[in-house]
Protein backbone atom coordinates (compact mmCIF):
# COMPACT_ATOMS: atom_id res chain seq x y z
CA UNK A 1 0.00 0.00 0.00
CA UNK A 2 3.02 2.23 0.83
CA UNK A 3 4.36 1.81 -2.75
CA UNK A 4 0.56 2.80 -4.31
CA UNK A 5 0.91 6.36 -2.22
CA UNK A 6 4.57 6.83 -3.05
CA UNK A 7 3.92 5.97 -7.04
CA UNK A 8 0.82 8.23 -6.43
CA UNK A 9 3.19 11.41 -5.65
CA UNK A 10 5.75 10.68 -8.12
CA UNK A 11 3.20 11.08 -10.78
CA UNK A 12 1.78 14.49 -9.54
CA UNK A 13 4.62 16.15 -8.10
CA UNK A 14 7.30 14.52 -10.49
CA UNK A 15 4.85 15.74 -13.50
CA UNK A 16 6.29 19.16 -14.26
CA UNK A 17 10.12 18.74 -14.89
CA UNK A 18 10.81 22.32 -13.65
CA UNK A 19 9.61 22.12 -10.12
CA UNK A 20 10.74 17.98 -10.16
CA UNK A 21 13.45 18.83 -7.16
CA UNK A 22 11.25 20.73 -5.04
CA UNK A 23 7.87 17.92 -5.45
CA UNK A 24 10.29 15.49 -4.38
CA UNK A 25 10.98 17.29 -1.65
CA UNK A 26 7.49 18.07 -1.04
CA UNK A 27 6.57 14.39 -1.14
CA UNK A 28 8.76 13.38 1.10
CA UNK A 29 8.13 15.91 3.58
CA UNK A 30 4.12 15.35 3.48
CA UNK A 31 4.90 11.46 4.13
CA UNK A 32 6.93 12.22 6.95
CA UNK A 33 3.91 14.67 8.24
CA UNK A 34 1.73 12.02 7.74
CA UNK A 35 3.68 9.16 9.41
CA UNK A 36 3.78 11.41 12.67
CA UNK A 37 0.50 12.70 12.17
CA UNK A 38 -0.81 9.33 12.66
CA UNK A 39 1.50 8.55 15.80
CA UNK A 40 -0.21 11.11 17.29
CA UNK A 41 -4.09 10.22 16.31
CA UNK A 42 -3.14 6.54 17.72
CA UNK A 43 -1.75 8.08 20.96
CA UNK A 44 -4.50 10.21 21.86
CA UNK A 45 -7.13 8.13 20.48
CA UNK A 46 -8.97 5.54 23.46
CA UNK A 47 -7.54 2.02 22.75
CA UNK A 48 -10.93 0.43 22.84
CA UNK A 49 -11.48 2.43 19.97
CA UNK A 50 -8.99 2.13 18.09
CA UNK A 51 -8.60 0.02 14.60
CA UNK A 52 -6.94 -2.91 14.23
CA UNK A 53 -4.61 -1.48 12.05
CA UNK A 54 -4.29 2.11 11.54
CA UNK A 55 -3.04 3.96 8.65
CA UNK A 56 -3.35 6.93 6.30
CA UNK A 57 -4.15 7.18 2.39
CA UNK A 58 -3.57 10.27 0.21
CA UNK A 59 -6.49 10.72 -1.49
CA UNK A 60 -6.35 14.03 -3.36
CA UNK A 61 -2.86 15.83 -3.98
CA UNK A 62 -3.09 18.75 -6.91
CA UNK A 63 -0.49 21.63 -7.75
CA UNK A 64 -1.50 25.24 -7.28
CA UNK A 65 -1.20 27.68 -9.96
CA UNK A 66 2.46 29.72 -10.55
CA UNK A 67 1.02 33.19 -9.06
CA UNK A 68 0.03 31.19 -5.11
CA UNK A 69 1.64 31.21 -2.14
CA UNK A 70 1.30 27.15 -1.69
CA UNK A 71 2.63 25.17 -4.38
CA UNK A 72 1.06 21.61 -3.42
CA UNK A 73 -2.38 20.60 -1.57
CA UNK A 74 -2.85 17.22 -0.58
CA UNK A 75 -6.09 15.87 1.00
CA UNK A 76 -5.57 12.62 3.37
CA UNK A 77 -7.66 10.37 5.27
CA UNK A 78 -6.20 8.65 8.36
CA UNK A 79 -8.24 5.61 9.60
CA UNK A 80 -7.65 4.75 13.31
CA UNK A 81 -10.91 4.61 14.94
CA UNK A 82 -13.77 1.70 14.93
CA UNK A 83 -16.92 1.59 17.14
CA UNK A 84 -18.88 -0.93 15.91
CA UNK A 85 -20.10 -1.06 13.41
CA UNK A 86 -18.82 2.04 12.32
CA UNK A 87 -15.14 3.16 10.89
CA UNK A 88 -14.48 6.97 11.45
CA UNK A 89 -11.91 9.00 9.92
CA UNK A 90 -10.19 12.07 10.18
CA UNK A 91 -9.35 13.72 7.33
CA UNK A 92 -6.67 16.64 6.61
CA UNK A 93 -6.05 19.15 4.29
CA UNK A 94 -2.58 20.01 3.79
CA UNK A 95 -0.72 22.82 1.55
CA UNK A 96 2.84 23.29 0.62
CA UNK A 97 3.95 26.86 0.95
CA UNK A 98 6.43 27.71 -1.93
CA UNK A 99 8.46 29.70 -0.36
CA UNK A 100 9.05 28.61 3.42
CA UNK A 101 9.36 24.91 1.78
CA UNK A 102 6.72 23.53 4.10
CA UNK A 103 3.54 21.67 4.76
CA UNK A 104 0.88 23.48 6.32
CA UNK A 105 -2.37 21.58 8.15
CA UNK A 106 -5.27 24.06 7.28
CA UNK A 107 -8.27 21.50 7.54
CA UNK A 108 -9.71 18.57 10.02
CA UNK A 109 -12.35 16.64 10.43
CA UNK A 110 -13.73 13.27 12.17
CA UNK A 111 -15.87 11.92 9.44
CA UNK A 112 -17.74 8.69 9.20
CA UNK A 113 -15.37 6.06 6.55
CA UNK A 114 -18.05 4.72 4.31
């Protein structure tokens, strides 16, 4: 599943050749966000709650226009909670500001995972 998400990024942020150094550095970055995002959703979420097996998917990334501040957005869904017999959700919103060379959480949400 790791390699679907990574092959996922590679095609949107390796798509334009002239910004290539910087989405690679921008995917890397937002997987490292999202691997300790989801350490701490597991730690503060009630271990009779929690799923089996938690983990995140990027669902959405897209590239902002030339003229913007942010340069990526990335939308991604972290599973981690179950209460029978319903999987919730929380999902992010994340931006990549061109200039400071960071992500940027700027949306959350506990959602029901239908």
């Amino acid at each position: 599943m790791r390699h679907t998400l990574v092959v996922s990024l590679l095609l949107l942020f390796g798509a334009c050749s002239s910004t290539a150094q910087r989405a690679d550095f921008a995917k890397e970055a937002l997987l490292r966000l999202c691997e300790s995002d989801l350490e701490h959703i597991v730690a503060t979420t009630n271990p009779k709650a929690l799923h089996a097996e938690p983990y995140f998917k990027i669902v959405e990334t897209s590239e902002y226009g030339d003229r913007s501040l942010f340069q990526f957005r990335a939308v991604v869904d972290f599973y981690h909670m179950d209460i029978e017999p319903i999987t919730f959700k929380i999902r992010r919103k994340y931006r990549f500001h061109r200039n400071k060379r960071q992500w940027e959480r700027y949306h959350n949400e506990l959602i029901r995972a239908d």
